[in-house]
Protein backbone atom coordinates (compact mmCIF):
# COMPACT_ATOMS: atom_id res chain seq x y z
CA UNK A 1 11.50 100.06 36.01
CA UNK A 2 12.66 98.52 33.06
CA UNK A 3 9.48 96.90 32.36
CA UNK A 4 7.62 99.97 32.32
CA UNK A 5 10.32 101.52 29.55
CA UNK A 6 9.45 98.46 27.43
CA UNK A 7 5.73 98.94 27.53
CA UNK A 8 5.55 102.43 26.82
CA UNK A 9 8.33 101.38 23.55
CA UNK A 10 5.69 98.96 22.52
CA UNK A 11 2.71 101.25 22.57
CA UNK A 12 5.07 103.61 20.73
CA UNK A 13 5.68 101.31 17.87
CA UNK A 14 4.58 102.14 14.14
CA UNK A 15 1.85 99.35 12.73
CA UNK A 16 2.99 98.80 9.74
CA UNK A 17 6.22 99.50 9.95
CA UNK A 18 8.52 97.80 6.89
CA UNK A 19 11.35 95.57 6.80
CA UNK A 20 14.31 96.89 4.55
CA UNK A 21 18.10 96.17 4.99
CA UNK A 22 21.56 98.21 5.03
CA UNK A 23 22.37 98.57 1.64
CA UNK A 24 18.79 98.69 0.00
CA UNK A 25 17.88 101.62 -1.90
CA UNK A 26 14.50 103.39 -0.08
CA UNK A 27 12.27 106.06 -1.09
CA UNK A 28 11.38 107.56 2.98
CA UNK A 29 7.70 109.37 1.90
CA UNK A 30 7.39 111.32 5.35
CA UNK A 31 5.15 113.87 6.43
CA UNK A 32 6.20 117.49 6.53
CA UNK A 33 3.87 119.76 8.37
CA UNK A 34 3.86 123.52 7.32
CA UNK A 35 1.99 125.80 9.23
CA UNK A 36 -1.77 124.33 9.01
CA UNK A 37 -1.17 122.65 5.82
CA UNK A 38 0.54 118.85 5.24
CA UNK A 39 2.50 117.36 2.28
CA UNK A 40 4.52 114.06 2.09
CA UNK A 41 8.04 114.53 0.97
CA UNK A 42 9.71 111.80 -0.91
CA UNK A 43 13.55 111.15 0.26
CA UNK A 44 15.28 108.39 -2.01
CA UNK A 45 18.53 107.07 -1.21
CA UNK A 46 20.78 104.64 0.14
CA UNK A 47 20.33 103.00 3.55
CA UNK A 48 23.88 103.38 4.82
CA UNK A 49 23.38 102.39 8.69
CA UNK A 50 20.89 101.02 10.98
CA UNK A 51 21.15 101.88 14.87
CA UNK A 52 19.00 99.31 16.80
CA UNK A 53 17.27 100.58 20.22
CA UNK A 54 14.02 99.26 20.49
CA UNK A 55 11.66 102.58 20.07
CA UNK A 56 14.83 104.57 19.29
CA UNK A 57 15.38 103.00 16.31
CA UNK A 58 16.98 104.79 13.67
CA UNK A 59 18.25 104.65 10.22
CA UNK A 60 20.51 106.82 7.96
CA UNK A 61 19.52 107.31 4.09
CA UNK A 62 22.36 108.93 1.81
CA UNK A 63 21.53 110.60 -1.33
CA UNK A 64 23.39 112.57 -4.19
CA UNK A 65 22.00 115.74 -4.86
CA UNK A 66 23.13 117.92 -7.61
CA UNK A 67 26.77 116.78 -6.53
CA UNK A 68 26.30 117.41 -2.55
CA UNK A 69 26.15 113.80 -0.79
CA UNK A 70 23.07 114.39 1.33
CA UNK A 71 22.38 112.22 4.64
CA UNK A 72 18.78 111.67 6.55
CA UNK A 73 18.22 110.39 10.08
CA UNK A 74 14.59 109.30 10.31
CA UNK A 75 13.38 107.43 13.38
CA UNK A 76 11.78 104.47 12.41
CA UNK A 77 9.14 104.26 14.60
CA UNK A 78 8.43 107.86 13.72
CA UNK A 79 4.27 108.30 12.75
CA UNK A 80 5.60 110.87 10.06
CA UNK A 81 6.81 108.46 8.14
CA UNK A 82 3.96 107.28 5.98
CA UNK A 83 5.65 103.96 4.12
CA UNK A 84 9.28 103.15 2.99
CA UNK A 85 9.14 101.84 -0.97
CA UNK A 86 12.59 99.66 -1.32
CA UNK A 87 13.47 100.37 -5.08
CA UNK A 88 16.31 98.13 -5.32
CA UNK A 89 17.56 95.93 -2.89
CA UNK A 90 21.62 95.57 -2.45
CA UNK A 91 23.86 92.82 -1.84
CA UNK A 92 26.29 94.43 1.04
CA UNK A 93 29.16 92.47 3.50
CA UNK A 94 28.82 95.15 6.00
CA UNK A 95 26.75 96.58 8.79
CA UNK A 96 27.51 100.73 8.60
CA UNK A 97 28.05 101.90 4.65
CA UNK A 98 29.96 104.71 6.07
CA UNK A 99 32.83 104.48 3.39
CA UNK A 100 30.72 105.21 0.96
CA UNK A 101 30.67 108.50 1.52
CA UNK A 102 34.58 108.98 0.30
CA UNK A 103 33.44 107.21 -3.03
CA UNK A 104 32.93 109.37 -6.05
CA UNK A 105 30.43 107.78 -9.43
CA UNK A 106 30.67 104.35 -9.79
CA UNK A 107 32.57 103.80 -6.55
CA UNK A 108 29.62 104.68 -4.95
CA UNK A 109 27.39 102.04 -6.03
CA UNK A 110 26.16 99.06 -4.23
CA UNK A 111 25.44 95.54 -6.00
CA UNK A 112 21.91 94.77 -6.32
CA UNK A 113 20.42 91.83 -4.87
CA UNK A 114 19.16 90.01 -8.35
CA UNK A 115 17.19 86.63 -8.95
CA UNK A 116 13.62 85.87 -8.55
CA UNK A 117 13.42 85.61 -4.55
CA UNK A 118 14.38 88.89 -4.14
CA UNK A 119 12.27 90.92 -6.49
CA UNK A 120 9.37 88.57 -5.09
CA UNK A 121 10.95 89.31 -1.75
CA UNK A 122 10.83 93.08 -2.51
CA UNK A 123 7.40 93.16 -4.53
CA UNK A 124 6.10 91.81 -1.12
CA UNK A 125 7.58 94.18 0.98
CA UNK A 126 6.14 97.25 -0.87
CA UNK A 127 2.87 95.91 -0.96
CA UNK A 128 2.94 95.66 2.69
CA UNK A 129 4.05 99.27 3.06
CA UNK A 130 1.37 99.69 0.55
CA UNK A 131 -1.66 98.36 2.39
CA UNK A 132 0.05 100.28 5.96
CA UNK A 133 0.09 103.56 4.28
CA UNK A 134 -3.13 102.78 3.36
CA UNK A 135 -4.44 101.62 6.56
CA UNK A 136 -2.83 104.74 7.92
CA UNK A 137 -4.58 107.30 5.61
CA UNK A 138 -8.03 105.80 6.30
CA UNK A 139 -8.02 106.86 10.10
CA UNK A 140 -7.09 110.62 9.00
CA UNK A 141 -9.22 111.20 6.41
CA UNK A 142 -12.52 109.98 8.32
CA UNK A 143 -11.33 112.36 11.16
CA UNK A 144 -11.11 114.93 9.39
CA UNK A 145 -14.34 114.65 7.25
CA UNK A 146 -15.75 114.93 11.12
């Protein structure tokens, strides 16, 4: 039984899908479907918690807007999500950011990861998500050229 769970996680899984860490600050670019026609949306926030379940992963992404703290859920295996850009990585001591949502301004901010093996480590990772969003666009546009 629990084979068969596993199997149908892995066919589930996103190709492509990016590494990024608690604390990093994403831009989500997701699919939003509206009646027959499609858009990507771009969220851009702070990764503030990571919930590990094979398939079921998930991630939370916090964002100010006009004043109102703002928090995402997006499945990361979810095919919606087209690529995650990570605009600046951050240098965290915790798993779950959840205290940052009691900080106001400059509480609020994390530290940035700096020196040269991270932004290398960073260029790399959104040239990856790069060449997957990519990869995934290719499929849908000859399909629907069809």
């Amino acid at each position: 039984m629990m084979d068969l769970i596993k199997t149908i996680e892995e066919q589930q899984k996103r190709a492509g899908a990016q590494p990024f860490n608690i604390g990093d600050t994403v831009a989500v670019y997701f699919k939003i479907i509206e009646g027959k026609t499609e858009r990507i949306q771009k969220f851009e926030g702070l990764v503030i918690a990571m919930k590990n379940a094979g398939a079921r992963k998930t991630f939370t992404v916090r964002k100010n807007s006009f004043g109102v703290g703002v928090e995402r859920v997006f499945p990361y295996e979810s095919p919606r999500i087209v690529k995650v850009d990570v605009t600046r990585p951050g240098k965290v001591r915790r798993a779950k950011l959840y205290y940052i949502r009691d900080k106001v301004g400059k509480g609020a901010k994390v530290k940035e990861l700096l020196g040269a093996a991270a932004t290398e480590a960073m260029n790399a990772r959104n040239a990856a998500a790069d060449a997957a969003a990519a990869a995934k666009e290719a499929p849908a546009a000859t399909t629907e050229n069809k």
